[in-house]
N, C-alpha and C. Protein backbone atom coordinates (compact mmCIF):
# COMPACT_ATOMS: atom_id res chain seq x y z
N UNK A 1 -72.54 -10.09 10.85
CA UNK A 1 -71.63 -10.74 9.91
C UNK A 1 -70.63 -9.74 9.35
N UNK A 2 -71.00 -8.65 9.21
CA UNK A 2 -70.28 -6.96 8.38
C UNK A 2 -69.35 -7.08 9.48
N UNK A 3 -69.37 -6.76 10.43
CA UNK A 3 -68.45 -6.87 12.14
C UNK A 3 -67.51 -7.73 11.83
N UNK A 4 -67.78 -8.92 11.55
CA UNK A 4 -67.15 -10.42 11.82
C UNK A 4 -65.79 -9.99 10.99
N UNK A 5 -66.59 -9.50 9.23
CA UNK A 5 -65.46 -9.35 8.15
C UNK A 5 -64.57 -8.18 8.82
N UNK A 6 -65.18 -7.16 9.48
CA UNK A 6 -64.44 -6.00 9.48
C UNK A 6 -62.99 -6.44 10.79
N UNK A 7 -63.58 -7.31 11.69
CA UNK A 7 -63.13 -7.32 12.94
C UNK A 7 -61.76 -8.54 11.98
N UNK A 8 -61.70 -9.21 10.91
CA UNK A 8 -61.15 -9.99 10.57
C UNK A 8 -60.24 -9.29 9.75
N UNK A 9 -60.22 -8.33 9.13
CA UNK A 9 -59.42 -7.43 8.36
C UNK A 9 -58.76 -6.64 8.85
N UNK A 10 -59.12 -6.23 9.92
CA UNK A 10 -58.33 -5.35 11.25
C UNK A 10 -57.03 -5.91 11.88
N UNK A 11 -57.70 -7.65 11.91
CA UNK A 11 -56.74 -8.73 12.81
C UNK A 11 -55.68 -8.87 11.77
N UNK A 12 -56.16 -8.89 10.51
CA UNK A 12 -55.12 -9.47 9.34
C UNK A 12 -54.19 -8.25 8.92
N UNK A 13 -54.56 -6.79 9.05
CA UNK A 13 -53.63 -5.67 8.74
C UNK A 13 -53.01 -5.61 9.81
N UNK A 14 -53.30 -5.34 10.89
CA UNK A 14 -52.35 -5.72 12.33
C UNK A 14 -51.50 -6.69 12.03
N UNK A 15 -51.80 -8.31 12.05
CA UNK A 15 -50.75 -9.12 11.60
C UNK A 15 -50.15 -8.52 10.99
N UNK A 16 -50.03 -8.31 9.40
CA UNK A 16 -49.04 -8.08 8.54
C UNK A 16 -48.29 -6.74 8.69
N UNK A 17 -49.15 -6.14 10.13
CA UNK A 17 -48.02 -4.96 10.33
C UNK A 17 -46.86 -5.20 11.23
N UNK A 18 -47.15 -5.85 11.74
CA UNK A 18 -46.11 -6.78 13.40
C UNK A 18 -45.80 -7.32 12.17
N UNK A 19 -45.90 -8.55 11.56
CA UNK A 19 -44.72 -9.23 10.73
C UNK A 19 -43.50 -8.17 10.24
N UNK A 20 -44.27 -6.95 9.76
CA UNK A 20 -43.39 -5.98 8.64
C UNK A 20 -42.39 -5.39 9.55
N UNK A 21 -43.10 -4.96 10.99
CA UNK A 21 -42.19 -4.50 11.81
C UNK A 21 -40.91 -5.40 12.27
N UNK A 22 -41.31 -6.39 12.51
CA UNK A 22 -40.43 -7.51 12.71
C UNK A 22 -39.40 -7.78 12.05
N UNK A 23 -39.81 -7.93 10.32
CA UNK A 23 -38.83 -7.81 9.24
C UNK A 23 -37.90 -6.78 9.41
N UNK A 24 -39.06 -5.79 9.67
CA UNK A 24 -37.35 -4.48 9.34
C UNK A 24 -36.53 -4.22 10.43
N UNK A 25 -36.58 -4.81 11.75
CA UNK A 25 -36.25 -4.84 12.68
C UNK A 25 -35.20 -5.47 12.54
N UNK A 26 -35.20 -7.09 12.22
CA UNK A 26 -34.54 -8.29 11.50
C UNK A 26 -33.26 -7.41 10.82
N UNK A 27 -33.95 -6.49 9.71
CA UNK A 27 -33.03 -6.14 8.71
C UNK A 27 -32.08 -5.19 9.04
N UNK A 28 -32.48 -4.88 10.24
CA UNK A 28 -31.66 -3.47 10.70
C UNK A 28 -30.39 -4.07 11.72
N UNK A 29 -30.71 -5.63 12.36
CA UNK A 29 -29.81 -5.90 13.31
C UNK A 29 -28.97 -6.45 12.10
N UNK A 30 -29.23 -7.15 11.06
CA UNK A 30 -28.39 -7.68 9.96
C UNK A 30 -27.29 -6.77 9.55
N UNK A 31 -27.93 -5.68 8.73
CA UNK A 31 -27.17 -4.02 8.78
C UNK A 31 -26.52 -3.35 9.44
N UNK A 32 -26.43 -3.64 10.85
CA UNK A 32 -25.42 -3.04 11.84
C UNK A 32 -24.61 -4.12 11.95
N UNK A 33 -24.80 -5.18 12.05
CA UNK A 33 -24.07 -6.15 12.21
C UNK A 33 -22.66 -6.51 11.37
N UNK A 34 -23.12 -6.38 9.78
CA UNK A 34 -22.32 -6.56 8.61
C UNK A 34 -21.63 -5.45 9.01
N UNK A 35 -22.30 -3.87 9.12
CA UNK A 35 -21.06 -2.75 9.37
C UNK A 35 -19.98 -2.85 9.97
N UNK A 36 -20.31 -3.54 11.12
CA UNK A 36 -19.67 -3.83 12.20
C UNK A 36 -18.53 -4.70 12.13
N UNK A 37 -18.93 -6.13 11.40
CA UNK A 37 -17.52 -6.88 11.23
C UNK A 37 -17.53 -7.32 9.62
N UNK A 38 -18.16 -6.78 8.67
CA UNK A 38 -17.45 -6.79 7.72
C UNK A 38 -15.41 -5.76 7.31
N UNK A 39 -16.13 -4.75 8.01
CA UNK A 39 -14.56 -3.61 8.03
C UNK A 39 -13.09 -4.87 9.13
N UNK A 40 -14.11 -5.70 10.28
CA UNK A 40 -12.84 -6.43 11.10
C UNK A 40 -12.26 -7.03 10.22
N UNK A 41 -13.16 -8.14 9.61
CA UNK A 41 -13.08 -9.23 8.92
C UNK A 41 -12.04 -8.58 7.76
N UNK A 42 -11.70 -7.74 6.98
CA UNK A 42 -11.51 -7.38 5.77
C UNK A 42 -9.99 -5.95 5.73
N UNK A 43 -10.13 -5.64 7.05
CA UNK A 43 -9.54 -4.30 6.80
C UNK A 43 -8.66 -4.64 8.57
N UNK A 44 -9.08 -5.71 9.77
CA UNK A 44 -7.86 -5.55 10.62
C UNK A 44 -7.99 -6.76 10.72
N UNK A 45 -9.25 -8.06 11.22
CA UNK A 45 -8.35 -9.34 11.43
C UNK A 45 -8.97 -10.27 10.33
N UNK A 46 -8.15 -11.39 10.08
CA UNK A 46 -9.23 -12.51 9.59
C UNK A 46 -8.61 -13.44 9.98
N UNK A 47 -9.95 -14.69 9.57
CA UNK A 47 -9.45 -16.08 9.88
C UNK A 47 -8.23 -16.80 8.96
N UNK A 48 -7.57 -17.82 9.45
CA UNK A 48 -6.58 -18.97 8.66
C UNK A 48 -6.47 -19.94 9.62
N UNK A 49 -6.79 -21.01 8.62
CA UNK A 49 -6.68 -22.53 8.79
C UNK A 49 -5.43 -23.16 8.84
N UNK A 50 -4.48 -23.62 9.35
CA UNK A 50 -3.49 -23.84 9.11
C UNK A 50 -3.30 -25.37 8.16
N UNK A 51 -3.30 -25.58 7.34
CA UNK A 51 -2.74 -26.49 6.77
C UNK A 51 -1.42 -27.62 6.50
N UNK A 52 -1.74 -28.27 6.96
CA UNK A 52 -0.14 -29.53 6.48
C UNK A 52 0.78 -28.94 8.01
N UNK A 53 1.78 -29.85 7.84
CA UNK A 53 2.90 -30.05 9.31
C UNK A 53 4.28 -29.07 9.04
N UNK A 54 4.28 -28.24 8.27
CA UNK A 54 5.02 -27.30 8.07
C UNK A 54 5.37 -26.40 9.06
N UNK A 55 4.79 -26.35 10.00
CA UNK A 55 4.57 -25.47 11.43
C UNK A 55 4.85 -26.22 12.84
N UNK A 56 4.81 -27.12 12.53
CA UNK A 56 4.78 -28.24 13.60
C UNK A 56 6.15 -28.51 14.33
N UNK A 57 6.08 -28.50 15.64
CA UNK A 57 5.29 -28.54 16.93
C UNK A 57 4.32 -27.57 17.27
N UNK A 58 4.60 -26.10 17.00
CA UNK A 58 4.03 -24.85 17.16
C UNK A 58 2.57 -24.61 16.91
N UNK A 59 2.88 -25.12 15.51
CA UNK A 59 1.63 -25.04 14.35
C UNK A 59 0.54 -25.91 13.78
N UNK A 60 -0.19 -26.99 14.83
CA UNK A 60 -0.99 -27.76 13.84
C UNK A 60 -1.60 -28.00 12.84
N UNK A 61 -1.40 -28.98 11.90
CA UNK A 61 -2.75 -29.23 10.69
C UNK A 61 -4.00 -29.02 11.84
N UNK A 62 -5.24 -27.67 10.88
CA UNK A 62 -6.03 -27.72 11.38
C UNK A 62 -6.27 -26.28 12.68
N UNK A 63 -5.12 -26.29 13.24
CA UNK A 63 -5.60 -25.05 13.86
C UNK A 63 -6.38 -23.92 13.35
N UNK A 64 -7.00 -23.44 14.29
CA UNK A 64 -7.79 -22.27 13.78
C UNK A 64 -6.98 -21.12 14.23
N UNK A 65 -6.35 -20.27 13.07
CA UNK A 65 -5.93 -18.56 13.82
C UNK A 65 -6.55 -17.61 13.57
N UNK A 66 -6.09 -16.43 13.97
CA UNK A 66 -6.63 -15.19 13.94
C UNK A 66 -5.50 -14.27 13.62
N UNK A 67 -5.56 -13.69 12.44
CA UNK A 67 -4.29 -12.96 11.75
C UNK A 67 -4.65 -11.46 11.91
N UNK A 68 -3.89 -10.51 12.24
CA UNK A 68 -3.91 -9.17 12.52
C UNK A 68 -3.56 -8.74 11.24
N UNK A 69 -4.16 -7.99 10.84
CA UNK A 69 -3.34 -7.36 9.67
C UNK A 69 -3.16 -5.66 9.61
N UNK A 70 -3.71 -5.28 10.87
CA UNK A 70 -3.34 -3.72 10.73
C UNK A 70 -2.40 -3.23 11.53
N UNK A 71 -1.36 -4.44 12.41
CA UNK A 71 -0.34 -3.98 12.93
C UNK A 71 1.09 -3.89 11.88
N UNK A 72 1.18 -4.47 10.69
CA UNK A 72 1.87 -4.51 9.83
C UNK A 72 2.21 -2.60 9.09
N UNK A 73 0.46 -2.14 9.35
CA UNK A 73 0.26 -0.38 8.49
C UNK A 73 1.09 0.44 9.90
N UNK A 74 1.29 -0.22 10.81
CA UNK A 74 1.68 0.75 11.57
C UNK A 74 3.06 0.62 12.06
N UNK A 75 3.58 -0.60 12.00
CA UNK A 75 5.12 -1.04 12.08
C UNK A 75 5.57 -2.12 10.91
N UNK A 76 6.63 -2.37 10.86
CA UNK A 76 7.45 -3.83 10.32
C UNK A 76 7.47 -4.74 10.63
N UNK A 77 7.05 -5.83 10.26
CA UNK A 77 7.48 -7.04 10.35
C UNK A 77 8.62 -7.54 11.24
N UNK A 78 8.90 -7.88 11.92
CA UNK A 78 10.20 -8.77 12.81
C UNK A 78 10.51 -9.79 13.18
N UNK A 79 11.75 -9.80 13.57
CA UNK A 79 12.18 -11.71 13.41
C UNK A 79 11.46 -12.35 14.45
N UNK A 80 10.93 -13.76 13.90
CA UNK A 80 10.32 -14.15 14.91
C UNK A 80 9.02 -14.10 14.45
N UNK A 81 8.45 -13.04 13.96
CA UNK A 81 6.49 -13.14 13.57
C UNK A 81 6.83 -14.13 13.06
N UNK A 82 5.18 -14.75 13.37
CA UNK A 82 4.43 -15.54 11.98
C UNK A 82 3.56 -15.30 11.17
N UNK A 83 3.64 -15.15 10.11
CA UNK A 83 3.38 -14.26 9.33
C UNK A 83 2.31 -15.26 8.30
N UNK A 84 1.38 -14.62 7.55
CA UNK A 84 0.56 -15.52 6.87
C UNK A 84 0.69 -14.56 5.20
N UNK A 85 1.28 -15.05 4.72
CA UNK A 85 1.21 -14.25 3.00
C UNK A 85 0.92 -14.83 1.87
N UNK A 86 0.52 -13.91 0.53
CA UNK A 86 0.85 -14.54 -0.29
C UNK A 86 1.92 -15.51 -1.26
N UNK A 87 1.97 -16.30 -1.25
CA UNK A 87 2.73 -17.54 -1.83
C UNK A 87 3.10 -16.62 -2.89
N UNK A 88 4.93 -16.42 -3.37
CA UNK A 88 5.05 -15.31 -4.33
C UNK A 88 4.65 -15.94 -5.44
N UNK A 89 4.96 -17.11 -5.70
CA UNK A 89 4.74 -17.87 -7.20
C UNK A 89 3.28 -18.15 -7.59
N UNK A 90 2.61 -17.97 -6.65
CA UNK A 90 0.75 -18.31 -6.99
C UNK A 90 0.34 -17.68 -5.83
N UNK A 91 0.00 -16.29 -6.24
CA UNK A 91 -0.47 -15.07 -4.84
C UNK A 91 -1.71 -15.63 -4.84
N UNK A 92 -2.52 -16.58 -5.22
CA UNK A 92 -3.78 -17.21 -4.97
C UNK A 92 -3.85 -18.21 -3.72
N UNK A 93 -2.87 -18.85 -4.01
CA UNK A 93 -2.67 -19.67 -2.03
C UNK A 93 -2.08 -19.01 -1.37
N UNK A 94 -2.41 -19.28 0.25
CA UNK A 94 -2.16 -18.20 1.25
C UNK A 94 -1.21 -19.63 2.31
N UNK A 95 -0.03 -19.01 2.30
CA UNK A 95 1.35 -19.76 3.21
C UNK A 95 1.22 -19.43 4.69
N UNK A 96 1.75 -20.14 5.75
CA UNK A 96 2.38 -19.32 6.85
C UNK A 96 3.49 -19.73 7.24
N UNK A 97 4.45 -18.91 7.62
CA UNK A 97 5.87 -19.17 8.15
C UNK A 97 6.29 -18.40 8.94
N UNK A 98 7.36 -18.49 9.35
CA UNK A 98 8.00 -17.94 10.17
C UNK A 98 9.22 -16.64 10.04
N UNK A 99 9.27 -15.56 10.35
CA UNK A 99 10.48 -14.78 9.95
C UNK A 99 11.40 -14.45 10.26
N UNK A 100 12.54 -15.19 9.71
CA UNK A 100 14.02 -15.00 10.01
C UNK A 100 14.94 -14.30 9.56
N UNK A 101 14.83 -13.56 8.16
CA UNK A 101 15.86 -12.67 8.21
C UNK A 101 15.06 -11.35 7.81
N UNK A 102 15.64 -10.29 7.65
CA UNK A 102 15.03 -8.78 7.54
C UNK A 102 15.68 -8.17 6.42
N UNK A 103 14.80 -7.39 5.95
CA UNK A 103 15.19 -6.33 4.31
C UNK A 103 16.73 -5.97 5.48
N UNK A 104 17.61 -6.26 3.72
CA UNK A 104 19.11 -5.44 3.99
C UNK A 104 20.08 -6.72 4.61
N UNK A 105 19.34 -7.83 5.40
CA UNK A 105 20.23 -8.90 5.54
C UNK A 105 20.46 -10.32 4.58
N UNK A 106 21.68 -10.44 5.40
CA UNK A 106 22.56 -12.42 4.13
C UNK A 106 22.30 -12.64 5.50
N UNK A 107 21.44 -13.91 4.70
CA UNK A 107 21.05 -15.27 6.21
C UNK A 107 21.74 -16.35 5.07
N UNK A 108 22.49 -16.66 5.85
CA UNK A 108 22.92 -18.23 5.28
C UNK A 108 22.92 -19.52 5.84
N UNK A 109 22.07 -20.62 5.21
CA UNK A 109 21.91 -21.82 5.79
C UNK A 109 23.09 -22.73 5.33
N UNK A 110 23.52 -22.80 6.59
CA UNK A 110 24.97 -24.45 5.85
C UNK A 110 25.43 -25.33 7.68
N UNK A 111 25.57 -26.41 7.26
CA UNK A 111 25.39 -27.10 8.45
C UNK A 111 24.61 -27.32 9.50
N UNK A 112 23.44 -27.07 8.91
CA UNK A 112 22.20 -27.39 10.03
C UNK A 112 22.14 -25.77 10.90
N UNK A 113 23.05 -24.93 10.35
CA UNK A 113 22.84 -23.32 11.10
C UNK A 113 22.58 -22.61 9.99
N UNK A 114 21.96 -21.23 11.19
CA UNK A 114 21.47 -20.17 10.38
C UNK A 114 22.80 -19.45 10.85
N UNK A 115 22.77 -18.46 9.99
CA UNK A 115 23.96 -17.64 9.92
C UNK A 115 23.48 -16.15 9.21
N UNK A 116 23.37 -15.08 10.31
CA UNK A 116 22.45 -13.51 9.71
C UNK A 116 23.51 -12.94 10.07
N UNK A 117 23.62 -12.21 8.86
CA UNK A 117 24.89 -10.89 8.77
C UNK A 117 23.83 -9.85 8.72
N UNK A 118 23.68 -8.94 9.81
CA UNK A 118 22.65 -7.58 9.81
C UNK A 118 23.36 -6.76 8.87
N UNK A 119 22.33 -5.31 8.86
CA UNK A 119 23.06 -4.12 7.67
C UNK A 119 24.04 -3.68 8.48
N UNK A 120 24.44 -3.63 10.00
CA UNK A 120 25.49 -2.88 10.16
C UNK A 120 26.45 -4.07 10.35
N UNK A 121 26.68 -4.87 9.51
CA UNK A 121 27.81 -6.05 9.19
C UNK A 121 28.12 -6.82 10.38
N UNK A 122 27.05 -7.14 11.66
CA UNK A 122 27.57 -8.22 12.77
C UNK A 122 26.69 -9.32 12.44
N UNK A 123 27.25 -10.63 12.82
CA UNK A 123 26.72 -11.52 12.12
C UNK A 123 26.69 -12.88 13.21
N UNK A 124 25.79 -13.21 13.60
CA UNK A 124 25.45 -14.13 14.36
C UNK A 124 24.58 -15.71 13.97
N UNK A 125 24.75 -16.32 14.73
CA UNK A 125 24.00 -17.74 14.91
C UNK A 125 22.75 -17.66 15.43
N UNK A 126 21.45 -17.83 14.70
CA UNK A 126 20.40 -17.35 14.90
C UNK A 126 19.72 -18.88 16.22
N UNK A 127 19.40 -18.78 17.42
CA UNK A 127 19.34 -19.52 18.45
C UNK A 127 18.11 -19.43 18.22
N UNK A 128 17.20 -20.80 17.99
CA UNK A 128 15.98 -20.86 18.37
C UNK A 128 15.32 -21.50 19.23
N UNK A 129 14.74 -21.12 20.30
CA UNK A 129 14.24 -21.91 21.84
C UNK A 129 13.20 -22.59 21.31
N UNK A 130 12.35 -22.40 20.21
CA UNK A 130 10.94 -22.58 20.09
C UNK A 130 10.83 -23.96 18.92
N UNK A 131 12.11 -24.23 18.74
CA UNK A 131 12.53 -25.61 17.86
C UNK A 131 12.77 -26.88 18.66
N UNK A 132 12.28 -27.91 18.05
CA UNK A 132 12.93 -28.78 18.84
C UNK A 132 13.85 -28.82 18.87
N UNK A 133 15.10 -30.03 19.81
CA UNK A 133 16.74 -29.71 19.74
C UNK A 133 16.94 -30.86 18.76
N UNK A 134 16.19 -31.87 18.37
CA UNK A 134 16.39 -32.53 17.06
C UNK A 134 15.84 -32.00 15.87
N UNK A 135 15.38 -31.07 15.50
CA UNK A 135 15.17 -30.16 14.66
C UNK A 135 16.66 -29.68 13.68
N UNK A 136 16.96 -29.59 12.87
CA UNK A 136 17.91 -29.45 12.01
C UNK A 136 17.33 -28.61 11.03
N UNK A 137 18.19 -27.49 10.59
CA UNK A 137 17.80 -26.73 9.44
C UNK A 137 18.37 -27.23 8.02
N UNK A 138 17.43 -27.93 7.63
CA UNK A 138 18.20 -28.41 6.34
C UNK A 138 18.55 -27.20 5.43
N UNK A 139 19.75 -27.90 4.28
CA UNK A 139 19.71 -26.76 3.31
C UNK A 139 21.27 -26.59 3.19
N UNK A 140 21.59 -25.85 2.02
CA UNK A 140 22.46 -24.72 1.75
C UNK A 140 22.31 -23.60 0.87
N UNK A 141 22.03 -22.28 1.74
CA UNK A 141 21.57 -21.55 0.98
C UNK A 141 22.75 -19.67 1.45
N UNK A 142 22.28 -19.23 1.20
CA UNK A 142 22.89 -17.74 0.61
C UNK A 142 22.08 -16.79 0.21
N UNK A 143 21.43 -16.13 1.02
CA UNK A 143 20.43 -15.32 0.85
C UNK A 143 20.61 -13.61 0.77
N UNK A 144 20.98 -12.72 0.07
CA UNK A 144 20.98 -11.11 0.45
C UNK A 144 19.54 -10.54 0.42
N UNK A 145 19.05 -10.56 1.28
CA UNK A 145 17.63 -9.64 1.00
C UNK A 145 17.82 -7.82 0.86
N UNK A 146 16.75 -7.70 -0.15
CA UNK A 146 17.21 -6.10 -0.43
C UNK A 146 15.80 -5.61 0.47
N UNK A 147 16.12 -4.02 -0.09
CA UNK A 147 14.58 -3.76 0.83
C UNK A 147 13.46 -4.27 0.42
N UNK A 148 12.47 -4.82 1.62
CA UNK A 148 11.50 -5.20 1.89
C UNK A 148 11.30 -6.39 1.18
N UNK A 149 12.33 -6.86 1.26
CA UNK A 149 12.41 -8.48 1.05
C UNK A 149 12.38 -9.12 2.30
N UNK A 150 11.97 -10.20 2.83
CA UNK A 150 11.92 -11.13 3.89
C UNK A 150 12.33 -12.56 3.66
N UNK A 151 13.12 -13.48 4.53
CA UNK A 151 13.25 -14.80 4.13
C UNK A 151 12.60 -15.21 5.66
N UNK A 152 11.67 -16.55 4.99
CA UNK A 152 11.02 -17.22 5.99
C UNK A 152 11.32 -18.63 5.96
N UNK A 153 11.35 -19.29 7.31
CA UNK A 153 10.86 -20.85 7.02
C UNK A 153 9.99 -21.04 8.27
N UNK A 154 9.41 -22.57 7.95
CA UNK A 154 8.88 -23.26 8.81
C UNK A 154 9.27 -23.78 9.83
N UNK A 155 8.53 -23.99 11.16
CA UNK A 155 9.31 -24.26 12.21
C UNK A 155 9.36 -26.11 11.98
N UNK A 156 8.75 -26.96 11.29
CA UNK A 156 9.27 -28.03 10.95
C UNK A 156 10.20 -28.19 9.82
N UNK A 157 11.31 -27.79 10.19
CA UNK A 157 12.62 -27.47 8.89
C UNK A 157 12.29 -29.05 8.04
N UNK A 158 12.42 -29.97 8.58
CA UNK A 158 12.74 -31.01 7.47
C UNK A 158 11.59 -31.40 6.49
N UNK A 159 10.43 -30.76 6.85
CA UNK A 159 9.40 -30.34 5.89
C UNK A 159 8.89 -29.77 5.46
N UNK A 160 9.38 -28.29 5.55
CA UNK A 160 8.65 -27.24 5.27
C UNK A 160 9.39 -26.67 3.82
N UNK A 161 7.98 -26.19 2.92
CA UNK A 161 8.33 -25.69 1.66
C UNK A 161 8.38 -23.80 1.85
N UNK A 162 9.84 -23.21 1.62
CA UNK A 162 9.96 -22.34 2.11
C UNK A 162 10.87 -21.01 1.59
N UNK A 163 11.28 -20.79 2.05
CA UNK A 163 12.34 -19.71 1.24
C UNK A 163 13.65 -20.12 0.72
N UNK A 164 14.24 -21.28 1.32
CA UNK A 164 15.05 -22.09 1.05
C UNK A 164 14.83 -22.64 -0.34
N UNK A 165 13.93 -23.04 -0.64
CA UNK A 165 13.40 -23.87 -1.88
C UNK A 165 12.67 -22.44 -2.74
N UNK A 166 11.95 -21.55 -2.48
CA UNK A 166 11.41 -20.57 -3.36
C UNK A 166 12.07 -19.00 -3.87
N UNK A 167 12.84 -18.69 -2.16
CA UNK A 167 13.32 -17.01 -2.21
C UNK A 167 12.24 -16.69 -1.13
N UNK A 168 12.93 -15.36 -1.62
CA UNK A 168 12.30 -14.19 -0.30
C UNK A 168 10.38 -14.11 -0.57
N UNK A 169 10.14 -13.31 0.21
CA UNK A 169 8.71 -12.80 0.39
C UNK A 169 8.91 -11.38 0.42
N UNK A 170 8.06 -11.03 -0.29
CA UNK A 170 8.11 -9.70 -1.28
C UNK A 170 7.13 -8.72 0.14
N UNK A 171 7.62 -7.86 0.71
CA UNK A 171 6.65 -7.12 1.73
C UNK A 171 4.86 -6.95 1.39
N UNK A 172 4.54 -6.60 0.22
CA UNK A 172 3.28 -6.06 -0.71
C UNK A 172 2.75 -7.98 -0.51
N UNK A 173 3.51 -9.10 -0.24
CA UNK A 173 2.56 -10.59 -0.15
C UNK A 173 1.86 -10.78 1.30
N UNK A 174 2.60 -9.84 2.18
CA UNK A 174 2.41 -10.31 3.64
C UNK A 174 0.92 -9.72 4.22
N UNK A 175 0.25 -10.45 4.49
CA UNK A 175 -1.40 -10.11 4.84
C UNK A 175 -1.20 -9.96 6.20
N UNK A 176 -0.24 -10.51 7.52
CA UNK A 176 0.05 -10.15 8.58
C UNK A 176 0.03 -11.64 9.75
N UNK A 177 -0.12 -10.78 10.69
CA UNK A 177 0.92 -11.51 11.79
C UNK A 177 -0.31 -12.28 12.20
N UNK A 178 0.28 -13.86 12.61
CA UNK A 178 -0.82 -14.41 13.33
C UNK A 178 -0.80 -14.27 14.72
N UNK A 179 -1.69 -13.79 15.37
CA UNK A 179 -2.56 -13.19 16.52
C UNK A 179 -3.03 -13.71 17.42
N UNK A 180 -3.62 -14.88 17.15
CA UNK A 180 -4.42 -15.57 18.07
C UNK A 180 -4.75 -16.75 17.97
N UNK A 181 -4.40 -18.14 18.72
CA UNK A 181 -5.24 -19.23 18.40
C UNK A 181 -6.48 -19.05 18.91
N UNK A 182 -7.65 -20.20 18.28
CA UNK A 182 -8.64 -20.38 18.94
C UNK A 182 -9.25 -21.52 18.57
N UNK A 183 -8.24 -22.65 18.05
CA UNK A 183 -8.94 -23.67 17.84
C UNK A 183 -7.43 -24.53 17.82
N UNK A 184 -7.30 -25.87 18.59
CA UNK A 184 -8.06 -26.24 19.53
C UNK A 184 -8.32 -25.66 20.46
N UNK A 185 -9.68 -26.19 21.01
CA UNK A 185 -10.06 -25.02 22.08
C UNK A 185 -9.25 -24.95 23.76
N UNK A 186 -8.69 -26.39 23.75
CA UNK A 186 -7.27 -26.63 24.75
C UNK A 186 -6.29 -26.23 24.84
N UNK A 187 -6.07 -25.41 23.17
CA UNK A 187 -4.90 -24.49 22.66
C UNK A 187 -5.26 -22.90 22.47
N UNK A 188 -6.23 -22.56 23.16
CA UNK A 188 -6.36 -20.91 23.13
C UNK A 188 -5.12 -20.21 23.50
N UNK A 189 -4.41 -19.60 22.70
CA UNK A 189 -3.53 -18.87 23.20
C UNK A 189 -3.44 -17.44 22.35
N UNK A 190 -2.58 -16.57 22.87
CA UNK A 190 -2.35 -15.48 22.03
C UNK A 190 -0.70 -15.91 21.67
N UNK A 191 -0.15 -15.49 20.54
CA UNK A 191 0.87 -15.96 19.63
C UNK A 191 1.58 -14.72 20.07
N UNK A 192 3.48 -14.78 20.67
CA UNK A 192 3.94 -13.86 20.84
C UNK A 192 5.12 -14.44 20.39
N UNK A 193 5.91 -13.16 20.23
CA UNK A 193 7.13 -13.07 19.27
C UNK A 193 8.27 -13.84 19.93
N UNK A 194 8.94 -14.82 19.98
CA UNK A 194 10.17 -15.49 20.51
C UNK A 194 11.28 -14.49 20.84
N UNK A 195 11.89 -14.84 21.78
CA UNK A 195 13.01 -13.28 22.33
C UNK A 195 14.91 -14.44 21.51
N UNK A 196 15.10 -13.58 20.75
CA UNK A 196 16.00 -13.89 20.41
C UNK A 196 17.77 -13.51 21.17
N UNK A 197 18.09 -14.30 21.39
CA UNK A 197 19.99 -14.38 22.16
C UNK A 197 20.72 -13.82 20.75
N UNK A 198 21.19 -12.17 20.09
CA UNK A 198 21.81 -11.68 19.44
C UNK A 198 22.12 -10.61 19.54
């Protein structure tokens, strides 16, 4: 019977040593894991949901992206990103748009055109392939951006709430470039910069 207890206390410290091992095993893949993509998640990419038809054709309600944010520490911003920032008037919601003019330029909207005077004073009709051709830029506006100011809009002009209606985007709002779809999953693509005729 002494056997029985002893042979039963043996079985039960064994168990609870395999469980313990198990646990910390558990805890250690948890721990490498967080190392691992807490720094992605936080410090080069994260997720955004795209919200509302402001983006649209391009941009669905609902898409899932993937925003880069450490190509911004190593270059500028350029025409054409899409860019995901803070909203200047409530840095608590997070916007995405599109970027059309650059620190140092007058983009002016009048007649359904864009109109960018660069810093070395040539000034062109900003051509966009990636719009529909019934697409119209509403508006009349007059924009000088100073440094590291940006003016953006949406690629659905007749609904998008934007720089037209708010002002520029302050460089210090811009969290970075969107990167990657991956949702819908029929829409996997990687997001590249439109080649502009100027």
């Amino acid at each position: 019977m002494e056997n029985n207890k002893e042979v039963v206390k043996i079985s039960l410290r064994e168990k609870t040593k395999q469980i313990l091992v198990f646990c910390a095993e558990i805890l250690k893949i948890a721990l490498i894991a967080l190392a691992i993509v807490l720094p992605i998640r936080y410090f080069l990419f994260q997720p955004f949901i795209v919200k509302g038809e402001s983006m649209s054709p391009n941009f669905e309600n609902g898409d899932y992206l993937i925003v880069d944010e450490i190509s911004y520490r190593l270059s500028d911003p350029q025409r054409g990103d899409v860019i995901v920032f803070k909203y200047p008037k409530d840095k608590s919601q997070r916007f995405i748009k599109r970027i059309i003019g650059l620190p140092g330029e007058t983009v002016v909207v009048e007649n359904g055109e864009i109109l960018i005077t660069k810093t070395n004073g040539e000034t062109f009709t900003l051509q966009e392939n990636y719009l529909s051709d019934i697409l119209k830029t509403y508006g009349d506006t007059n924009t000088k951006l100073k440094n590291r100011e940006y003016f953006v809009l949406g690629d659905n002009r007749a609904y998008s709430y934007d720089s037209r209606s708010w002002g520029i985007v302050p460089r210090e709002n811009i969290i970075g470039r969107a990167f990657l779809r991956l949702f819908p999953v029929t829409e996997i693509t990687k997001i590249s910069k439109p080649v502009y005729q100027n």
